[in-house]
PDB file of N, CA and C in Angstrom:
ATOM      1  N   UNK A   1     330.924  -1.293 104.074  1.00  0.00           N
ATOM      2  CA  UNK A   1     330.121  -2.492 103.893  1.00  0.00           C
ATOM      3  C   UNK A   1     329.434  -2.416 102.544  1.00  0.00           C
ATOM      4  N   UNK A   2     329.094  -3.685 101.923  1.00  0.00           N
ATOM      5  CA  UNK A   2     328.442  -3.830 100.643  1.00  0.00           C
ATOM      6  C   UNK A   2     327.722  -4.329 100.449  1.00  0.00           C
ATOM      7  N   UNK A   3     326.519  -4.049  99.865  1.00  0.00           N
ATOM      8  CA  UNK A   3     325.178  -4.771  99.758  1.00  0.00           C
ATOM      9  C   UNK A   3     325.401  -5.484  97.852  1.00  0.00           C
ATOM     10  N   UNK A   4     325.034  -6.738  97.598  1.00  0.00           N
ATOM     11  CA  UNK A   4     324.905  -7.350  96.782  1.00  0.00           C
ATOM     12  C   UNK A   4     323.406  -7.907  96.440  1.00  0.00           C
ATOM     13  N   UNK A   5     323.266  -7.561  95.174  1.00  0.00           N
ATOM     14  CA  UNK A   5     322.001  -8.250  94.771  1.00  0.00           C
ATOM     15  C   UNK A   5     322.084  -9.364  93.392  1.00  0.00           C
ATOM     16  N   UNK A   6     322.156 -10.825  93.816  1.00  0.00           N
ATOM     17  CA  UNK A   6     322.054 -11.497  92.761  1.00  0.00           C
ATOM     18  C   UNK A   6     320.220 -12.229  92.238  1.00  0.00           C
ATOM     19  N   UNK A   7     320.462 -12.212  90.947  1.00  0.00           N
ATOM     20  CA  UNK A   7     318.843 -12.491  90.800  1.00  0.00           C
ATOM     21  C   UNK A   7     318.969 -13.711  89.992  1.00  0.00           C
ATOM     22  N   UNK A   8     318.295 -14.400  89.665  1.00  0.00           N
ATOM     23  CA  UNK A   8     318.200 -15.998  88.990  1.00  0.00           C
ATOM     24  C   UNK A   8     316.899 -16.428  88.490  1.00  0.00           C
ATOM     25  N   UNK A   9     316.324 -17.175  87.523  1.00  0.00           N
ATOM     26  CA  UNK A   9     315.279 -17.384  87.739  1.00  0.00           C
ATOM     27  C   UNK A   9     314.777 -18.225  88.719  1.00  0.00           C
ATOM     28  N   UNK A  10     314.119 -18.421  89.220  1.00  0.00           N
ATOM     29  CA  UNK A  10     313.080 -19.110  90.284  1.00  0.00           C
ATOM     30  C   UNK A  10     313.186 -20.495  89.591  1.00  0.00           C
ATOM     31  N   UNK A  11     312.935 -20.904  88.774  1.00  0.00           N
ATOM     32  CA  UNK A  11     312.956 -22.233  88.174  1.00  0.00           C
ATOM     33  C   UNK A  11     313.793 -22.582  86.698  1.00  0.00           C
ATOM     34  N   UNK A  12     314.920 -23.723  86.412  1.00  0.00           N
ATOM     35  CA  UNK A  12     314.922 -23.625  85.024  1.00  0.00           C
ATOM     36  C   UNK A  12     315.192 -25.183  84.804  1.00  0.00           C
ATOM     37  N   UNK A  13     315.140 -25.195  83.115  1.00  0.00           N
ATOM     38  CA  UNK A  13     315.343 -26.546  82.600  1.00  0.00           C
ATOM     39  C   UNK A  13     316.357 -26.979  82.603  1.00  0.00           C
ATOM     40  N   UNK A  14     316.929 -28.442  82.653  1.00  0.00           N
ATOM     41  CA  UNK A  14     317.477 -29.042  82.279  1.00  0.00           C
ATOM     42  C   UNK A  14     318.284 -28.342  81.009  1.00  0.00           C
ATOM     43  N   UNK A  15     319.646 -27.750  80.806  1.00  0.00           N
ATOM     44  CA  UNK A  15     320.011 -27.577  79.818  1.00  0.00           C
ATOM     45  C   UNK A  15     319.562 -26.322  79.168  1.00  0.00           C
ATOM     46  N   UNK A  16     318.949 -25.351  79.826  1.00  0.00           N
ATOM     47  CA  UNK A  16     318.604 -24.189  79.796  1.00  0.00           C
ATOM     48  C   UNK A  16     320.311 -22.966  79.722  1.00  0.00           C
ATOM     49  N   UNK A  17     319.963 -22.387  79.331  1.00  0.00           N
ATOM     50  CA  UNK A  17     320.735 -20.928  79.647  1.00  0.00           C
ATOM     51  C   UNK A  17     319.710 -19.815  80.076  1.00  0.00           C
ATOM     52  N   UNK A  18     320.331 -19.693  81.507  1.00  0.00           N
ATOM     53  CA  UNK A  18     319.706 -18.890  82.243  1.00  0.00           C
ATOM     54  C   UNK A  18     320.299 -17.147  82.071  1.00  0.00           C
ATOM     55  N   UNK A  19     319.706 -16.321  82.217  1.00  0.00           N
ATOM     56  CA  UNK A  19     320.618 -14.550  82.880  1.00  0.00           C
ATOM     57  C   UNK A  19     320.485 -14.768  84.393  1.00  0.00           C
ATOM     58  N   UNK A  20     322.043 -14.431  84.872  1.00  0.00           N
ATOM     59  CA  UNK A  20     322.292 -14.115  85.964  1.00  0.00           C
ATOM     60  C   UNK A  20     322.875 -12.781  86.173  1.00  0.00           C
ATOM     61  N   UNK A  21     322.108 -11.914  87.055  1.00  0.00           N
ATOM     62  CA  UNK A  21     322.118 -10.561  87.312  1.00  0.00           C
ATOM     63  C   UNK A  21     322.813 -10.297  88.687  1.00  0.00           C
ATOM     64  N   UNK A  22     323.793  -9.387  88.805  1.00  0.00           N
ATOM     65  CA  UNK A  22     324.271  -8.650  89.606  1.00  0.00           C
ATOM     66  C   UNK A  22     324.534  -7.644  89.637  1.00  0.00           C
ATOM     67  N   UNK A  23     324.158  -6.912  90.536  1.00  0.00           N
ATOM     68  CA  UNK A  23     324.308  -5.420  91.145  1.00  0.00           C
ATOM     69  C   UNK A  23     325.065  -5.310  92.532  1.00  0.00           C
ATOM     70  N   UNK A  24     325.842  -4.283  92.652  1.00  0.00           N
ATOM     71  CA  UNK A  24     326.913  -4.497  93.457  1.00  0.00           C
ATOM     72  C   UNK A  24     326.753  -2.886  94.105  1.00  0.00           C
ATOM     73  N   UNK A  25     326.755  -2.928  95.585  1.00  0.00           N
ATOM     74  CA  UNK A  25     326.421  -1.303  95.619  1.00  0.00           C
ATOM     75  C   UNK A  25     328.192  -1.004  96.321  1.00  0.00           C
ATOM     76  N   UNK A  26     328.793  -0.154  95.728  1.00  0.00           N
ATOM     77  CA  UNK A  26     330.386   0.396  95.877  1.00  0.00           C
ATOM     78  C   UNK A  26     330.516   1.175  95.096  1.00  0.00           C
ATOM     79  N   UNK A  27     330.892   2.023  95.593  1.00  0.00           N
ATOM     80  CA  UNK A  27     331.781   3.654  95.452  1.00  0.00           C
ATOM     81  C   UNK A  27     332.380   3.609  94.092  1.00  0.00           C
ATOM     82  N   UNK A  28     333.609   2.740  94.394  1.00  0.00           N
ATOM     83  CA  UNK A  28     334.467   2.777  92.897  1.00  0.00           C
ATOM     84  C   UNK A  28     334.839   3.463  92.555  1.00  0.00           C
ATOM     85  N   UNK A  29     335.500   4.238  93.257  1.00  0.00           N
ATOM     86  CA  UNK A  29     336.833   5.548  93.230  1.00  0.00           C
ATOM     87  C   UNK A  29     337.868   5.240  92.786  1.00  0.00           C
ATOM     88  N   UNK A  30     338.285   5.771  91.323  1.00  0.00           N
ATOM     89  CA  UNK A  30     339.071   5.466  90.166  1.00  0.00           C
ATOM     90  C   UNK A  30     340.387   5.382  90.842  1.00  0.00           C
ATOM     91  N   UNK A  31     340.745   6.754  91.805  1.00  0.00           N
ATOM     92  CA  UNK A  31     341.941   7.138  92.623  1.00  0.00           C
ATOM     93  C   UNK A  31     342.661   8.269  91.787  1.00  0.00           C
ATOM     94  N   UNK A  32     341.445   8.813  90.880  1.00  0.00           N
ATOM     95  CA  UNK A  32     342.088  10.030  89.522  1.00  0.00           C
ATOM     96  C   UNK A  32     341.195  11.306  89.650  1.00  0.00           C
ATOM     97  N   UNK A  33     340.425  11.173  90.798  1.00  0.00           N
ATOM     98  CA  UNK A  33     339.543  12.417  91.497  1.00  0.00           C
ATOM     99  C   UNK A  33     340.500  13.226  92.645  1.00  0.00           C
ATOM    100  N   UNK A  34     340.446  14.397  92.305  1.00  0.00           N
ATOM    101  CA  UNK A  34     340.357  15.437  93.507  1.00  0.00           C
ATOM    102  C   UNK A  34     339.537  15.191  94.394  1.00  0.00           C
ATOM    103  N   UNK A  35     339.445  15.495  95.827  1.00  0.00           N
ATOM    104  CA  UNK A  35     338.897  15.677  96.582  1.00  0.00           C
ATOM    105  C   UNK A  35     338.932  17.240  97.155  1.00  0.00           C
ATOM    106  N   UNK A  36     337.731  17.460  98.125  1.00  0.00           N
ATOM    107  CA  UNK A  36     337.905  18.763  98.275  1.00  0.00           C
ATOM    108  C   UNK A  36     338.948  19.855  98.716  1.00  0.00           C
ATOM    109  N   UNK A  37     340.214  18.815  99.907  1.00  0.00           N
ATOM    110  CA  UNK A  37     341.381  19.677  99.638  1.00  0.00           C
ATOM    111  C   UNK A  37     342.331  19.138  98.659  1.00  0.00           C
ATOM    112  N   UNK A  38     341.768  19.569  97.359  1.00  0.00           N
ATOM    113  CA  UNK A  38     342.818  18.954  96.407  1.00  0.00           C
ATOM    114  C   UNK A  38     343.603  18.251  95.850  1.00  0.00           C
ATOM    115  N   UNK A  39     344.167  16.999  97.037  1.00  0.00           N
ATOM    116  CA  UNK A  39     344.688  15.708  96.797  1.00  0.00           C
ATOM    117  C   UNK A  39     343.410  14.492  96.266  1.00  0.00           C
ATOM    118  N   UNK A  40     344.415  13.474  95.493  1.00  0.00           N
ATOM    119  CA  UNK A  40     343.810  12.248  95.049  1.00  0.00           C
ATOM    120  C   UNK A  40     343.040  11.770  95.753  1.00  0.00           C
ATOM    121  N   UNK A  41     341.697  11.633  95.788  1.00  0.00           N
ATOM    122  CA  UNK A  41     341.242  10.060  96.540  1.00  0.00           C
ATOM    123  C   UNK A  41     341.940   8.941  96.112  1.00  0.00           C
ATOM    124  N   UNK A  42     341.655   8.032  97.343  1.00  0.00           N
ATOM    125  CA  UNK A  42     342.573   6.814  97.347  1.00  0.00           C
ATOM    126  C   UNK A  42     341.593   5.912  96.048  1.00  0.00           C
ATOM    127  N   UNK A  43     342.364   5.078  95.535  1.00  0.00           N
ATOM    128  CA  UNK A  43     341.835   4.443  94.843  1.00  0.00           C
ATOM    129  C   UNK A  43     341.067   3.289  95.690  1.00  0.00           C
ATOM    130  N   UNK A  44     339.922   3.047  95.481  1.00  0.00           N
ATOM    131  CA  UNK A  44     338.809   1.828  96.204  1.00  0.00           C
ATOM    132  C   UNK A  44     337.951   1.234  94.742  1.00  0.00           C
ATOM    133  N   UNK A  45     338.401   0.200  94.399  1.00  0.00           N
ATOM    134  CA  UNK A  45     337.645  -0.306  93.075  1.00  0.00           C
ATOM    135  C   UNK A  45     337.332  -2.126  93.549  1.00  0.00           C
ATOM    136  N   UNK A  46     336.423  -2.392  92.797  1.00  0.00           N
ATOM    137  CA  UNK A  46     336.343  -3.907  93.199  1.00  0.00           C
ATOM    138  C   UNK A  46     337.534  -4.190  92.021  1.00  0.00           C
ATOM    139  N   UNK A  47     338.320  -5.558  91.713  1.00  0.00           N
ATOM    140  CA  UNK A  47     339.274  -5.893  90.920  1.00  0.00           C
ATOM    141  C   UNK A  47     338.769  -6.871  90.457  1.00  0.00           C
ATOM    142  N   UNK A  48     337.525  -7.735  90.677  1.00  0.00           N
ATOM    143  CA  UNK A  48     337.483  -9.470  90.292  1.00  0.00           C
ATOM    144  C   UNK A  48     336.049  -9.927  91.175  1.00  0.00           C
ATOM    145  N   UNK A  49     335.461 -10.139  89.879  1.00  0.00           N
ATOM    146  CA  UNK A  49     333.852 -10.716  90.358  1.00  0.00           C
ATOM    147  C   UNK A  49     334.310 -12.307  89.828  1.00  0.00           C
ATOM    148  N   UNK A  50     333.901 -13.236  90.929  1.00  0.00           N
ATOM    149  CA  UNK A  50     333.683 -14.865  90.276  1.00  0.00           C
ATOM    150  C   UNK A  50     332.534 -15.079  90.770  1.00  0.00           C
ATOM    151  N   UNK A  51     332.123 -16.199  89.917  1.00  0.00           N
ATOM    152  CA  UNK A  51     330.653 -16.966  89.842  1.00  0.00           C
ATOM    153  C   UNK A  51     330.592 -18.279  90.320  1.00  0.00           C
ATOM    154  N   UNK A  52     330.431 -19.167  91.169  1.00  0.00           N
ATOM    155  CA  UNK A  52     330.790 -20.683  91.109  1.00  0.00           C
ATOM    156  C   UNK A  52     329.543 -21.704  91.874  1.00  0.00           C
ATOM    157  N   UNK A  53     329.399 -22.458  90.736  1.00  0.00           N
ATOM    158  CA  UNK A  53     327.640 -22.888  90.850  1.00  0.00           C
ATOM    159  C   UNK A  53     328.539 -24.039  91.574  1.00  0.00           C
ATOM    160  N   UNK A  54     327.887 -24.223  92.986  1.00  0.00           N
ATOM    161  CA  UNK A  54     328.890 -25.651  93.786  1.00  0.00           C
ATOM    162  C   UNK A  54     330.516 -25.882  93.646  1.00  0.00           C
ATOM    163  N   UNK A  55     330.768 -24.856  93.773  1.00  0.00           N
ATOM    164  CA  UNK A  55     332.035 -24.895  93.851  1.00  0.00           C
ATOM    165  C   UNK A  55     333.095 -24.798  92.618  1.00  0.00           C
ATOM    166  N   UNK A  56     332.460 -24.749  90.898  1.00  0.00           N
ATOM    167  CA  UNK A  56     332.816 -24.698  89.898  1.00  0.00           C
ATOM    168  C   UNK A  56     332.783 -23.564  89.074  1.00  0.00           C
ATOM    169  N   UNK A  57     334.211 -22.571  88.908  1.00  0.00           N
ATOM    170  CA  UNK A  57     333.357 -21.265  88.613  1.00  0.00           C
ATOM    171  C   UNK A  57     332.887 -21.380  86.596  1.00  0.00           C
ATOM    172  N   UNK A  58     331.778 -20.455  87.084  1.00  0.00           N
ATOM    173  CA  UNK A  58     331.148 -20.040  85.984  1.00  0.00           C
ATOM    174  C   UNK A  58     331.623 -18.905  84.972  1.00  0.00           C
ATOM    175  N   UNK A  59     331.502 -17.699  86.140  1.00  0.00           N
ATOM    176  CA  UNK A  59     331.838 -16.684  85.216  1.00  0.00           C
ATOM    177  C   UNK A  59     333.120 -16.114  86.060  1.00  0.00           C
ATOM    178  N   UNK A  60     333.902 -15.343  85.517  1.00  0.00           N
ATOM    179  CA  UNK A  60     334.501 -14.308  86.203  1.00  0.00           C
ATOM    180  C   UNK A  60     335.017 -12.828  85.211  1.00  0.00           C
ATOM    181  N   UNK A  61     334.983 -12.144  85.773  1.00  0.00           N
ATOM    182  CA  UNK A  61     335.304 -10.693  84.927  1.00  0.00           C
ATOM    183  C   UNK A  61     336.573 -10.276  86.066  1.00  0.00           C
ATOM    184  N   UNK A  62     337.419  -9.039  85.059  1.00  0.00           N
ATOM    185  CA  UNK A  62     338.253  -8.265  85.958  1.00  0.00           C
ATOM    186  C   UNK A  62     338.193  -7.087  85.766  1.00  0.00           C
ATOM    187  N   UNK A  63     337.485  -6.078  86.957  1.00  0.00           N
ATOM    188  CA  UNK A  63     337.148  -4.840  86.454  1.00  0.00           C
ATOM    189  C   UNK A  63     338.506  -3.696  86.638  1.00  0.00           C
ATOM    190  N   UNK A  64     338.260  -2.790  86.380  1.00  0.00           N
ATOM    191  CA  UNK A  64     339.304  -1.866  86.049  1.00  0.00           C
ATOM    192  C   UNK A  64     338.435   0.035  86.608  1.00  0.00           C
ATOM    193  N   UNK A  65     339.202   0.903  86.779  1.00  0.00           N
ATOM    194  CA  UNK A  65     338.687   2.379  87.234  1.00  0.00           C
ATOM    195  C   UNK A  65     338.224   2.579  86.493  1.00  0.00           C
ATOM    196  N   UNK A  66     337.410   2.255  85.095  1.00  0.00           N
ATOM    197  CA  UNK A  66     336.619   2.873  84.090  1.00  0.00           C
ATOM    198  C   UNK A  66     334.796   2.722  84.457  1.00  0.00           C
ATOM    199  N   UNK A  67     334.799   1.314  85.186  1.00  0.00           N
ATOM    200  CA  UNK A  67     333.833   1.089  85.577  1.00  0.00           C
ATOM    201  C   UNK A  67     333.201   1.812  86.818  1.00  0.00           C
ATOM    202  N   UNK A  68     331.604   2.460  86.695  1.00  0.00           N
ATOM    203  CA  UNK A  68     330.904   3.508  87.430  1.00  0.00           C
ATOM    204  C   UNK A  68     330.686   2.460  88.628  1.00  0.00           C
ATOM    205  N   UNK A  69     330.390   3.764  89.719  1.00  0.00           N
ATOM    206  CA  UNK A  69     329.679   3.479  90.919  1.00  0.00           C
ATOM    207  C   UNK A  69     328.791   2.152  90.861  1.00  0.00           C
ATOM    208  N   UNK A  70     328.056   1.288  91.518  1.00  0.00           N
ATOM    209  CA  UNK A  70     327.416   0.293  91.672  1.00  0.00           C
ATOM    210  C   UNK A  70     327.199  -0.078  90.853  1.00  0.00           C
ATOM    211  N   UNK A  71     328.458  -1.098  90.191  1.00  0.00           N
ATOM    212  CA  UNK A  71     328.571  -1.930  88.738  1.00  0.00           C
ATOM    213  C   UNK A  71     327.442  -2.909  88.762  1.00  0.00           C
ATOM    214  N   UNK A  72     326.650  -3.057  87.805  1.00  0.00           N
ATOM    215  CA  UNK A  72     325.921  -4.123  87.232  1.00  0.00           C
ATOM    216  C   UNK A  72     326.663  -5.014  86.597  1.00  0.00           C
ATOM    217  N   UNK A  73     326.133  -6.493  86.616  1.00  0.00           N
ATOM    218  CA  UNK A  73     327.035  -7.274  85.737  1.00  0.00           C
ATOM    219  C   UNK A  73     325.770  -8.365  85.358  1.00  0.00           C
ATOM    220  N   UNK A  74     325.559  -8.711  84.249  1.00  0.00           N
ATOM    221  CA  UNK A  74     324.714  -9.636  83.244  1.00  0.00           C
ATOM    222  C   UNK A  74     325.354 -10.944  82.814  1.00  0.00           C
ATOM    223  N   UNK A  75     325.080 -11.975  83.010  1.00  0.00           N
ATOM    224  CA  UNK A  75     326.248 -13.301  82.401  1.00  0.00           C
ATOM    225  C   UNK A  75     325.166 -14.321  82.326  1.00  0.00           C
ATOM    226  N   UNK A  76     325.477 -15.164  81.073  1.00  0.00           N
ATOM    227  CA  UNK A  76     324.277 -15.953  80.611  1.00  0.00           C
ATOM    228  C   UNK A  76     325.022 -17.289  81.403  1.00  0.00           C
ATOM    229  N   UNK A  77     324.045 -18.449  81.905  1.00  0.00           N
ATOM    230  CA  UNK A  77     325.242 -19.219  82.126  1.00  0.00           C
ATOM    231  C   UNK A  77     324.102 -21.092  81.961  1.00  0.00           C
ATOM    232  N   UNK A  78     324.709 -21.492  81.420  1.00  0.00           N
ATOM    233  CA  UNK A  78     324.013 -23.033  81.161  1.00  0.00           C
ATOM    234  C   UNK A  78     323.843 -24.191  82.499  1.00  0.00           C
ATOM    235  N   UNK A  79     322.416 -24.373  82.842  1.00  0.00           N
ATOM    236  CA  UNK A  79     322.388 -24.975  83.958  1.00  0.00           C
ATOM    237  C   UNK A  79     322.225 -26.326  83.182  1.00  0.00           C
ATOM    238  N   UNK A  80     322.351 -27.453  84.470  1.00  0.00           N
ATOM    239  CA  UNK A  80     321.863 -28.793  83.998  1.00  0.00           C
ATOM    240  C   UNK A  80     322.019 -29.094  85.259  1.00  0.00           C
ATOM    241  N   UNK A  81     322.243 -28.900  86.481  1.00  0.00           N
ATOM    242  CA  UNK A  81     321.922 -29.606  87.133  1.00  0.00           C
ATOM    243  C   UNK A  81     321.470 -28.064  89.008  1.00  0.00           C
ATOM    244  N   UNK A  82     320.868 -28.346  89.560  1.00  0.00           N
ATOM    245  CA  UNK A  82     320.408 -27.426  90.841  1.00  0.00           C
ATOM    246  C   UNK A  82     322.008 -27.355  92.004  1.00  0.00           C
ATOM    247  N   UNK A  83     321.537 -26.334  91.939  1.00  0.00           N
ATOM    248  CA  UNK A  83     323.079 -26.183  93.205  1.00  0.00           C
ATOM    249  C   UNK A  83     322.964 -24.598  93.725  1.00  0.00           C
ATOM    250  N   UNK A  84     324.011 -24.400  94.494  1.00  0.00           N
ATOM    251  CA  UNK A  84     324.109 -22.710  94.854  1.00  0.00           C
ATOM    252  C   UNK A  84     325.045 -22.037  94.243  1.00  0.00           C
ATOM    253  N   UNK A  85     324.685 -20.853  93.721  1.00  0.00           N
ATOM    254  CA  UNK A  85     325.242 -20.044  92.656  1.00  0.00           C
ATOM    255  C   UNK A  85     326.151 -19.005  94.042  1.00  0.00           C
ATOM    256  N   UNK A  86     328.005 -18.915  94.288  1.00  0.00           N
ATOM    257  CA  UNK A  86     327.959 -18.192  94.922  1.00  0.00           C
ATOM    258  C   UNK A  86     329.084 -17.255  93.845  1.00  0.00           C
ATOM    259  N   UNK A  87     328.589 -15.728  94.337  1.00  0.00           N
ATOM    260  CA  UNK A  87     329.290 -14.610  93.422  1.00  0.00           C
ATOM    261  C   UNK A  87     330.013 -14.103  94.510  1.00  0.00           C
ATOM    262  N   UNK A  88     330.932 -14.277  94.475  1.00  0.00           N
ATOM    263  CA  UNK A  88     331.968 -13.322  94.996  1.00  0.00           C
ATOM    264  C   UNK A  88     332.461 -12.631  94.631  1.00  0.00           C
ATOM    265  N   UNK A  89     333.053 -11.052  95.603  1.00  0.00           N
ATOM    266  CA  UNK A  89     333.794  -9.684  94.884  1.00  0.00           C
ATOM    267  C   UNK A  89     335.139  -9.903  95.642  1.00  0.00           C
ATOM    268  N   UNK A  90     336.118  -9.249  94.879  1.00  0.00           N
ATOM    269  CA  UNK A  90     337.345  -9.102  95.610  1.00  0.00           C
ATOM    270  C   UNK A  90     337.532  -7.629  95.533  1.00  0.00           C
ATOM    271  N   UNK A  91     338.222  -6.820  96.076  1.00  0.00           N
ATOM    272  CA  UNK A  91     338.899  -5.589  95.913  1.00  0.00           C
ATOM    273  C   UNK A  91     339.781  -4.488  96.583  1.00  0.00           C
ATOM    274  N   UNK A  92     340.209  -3.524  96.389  1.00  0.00           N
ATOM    275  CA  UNK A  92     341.355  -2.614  96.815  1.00  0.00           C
ATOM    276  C   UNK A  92     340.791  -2.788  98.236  1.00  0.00           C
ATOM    277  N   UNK A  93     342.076  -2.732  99.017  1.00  0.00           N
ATOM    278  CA  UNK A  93     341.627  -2.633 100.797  1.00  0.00           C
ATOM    279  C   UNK A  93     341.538  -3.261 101.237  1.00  0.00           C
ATOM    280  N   UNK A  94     341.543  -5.029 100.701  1.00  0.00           N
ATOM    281  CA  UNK A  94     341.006  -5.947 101.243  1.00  0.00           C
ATOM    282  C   UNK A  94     339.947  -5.783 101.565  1.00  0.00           C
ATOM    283  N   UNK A  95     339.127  -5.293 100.465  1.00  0.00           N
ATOM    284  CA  UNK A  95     337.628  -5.788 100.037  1.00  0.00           C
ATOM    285  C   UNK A  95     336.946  -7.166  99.986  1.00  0.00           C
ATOM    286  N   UNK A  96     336.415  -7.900 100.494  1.00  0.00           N
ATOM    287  CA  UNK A  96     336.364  -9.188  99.721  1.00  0.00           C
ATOM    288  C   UNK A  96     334.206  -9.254 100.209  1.00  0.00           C
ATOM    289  N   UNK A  97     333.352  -9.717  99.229  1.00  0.00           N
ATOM    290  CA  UNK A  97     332.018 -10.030  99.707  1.00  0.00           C
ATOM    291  C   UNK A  97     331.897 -10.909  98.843  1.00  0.00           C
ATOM    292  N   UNK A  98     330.585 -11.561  99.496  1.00  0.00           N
ATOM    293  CA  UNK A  98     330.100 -12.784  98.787  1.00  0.00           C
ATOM    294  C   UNK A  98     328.774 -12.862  98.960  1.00  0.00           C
ATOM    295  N   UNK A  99     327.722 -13.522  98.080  1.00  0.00           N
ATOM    296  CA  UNK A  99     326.260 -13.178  97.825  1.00  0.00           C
ATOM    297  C   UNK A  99     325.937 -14.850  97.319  1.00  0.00           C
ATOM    298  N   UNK A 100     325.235 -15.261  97.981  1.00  0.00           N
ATOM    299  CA  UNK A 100     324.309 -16.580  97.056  1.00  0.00           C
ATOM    300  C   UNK A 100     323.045 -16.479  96.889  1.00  0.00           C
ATOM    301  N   UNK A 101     322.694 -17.325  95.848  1.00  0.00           N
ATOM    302  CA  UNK A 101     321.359 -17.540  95.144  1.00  0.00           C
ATOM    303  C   UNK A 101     321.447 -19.328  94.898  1.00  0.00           C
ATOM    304  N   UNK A 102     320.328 -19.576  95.235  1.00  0.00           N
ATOM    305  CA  UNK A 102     319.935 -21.000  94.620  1.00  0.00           C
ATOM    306  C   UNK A 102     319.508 -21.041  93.184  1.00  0.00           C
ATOM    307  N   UNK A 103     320.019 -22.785  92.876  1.00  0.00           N
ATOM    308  CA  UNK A 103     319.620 -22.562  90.969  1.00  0.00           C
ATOM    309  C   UNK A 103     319.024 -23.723  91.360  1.00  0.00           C
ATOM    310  N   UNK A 104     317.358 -23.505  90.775  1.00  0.00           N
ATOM    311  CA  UNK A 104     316.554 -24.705  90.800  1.00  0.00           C
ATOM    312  C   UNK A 104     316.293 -25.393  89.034  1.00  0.00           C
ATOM    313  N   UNK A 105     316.192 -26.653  89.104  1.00  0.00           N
ATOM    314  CA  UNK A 105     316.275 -27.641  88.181  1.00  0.00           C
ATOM    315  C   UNK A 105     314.639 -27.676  88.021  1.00  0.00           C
ATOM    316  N   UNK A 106     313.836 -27.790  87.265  1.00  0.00           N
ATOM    317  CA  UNK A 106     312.298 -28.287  87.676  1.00  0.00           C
ATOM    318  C   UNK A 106     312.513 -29.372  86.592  1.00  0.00           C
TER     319      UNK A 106
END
């Protein structure tokens, strides 16, 4: 199981660029480690973070085994109008989570 933390500001303008923060808590086992009897761990990586404010995505990245244990991810993104920001993860195993945040307009 995976705990997600997305953060937003509490309020923004019209036409603002906001930071949207995510922290992602997962393992992220390259699949290029020993384990203690000597064989590979299996590879377990997330593959694909998307962003989609009402249904329109924003951001998306595609991560790769270089990236550490409970990836952070930073993405600036231009509001103009209030909606729900949802971030979804995909990954090895049929991984899949999803996290929302509201984006308020003042």
């Amino acid at each position: 199981m995976a705990l997600a933390l997305v953060r937003t500001p509490a309020l923004a303008r019209p036409g603002e660029v906001i930071e949207v923060r995510v922290l992602l808590q997962h393992v992220m086992e390259t699949g290029y480690r020993p384990g203690a009897d000597g064989q590979l761990l299996p590879r377990d990586i997330v593959r694909r973070v998307e962003a989609r404010l009402d249904g329109e995505l924003v951001f998306a990245a595609d991560l790769f085994p270089a990236i550490a244990a409970n990836p952070y991810l930073a993405f600036p993104m231009l509001v103009t109008t209030s909606g729900t920001l949802i971030v979804s993860f995909q990954g090895d195993h049929g991984f899949a989570h999803s996290e929302s945040a509201p984006i308020r307009i003042a």
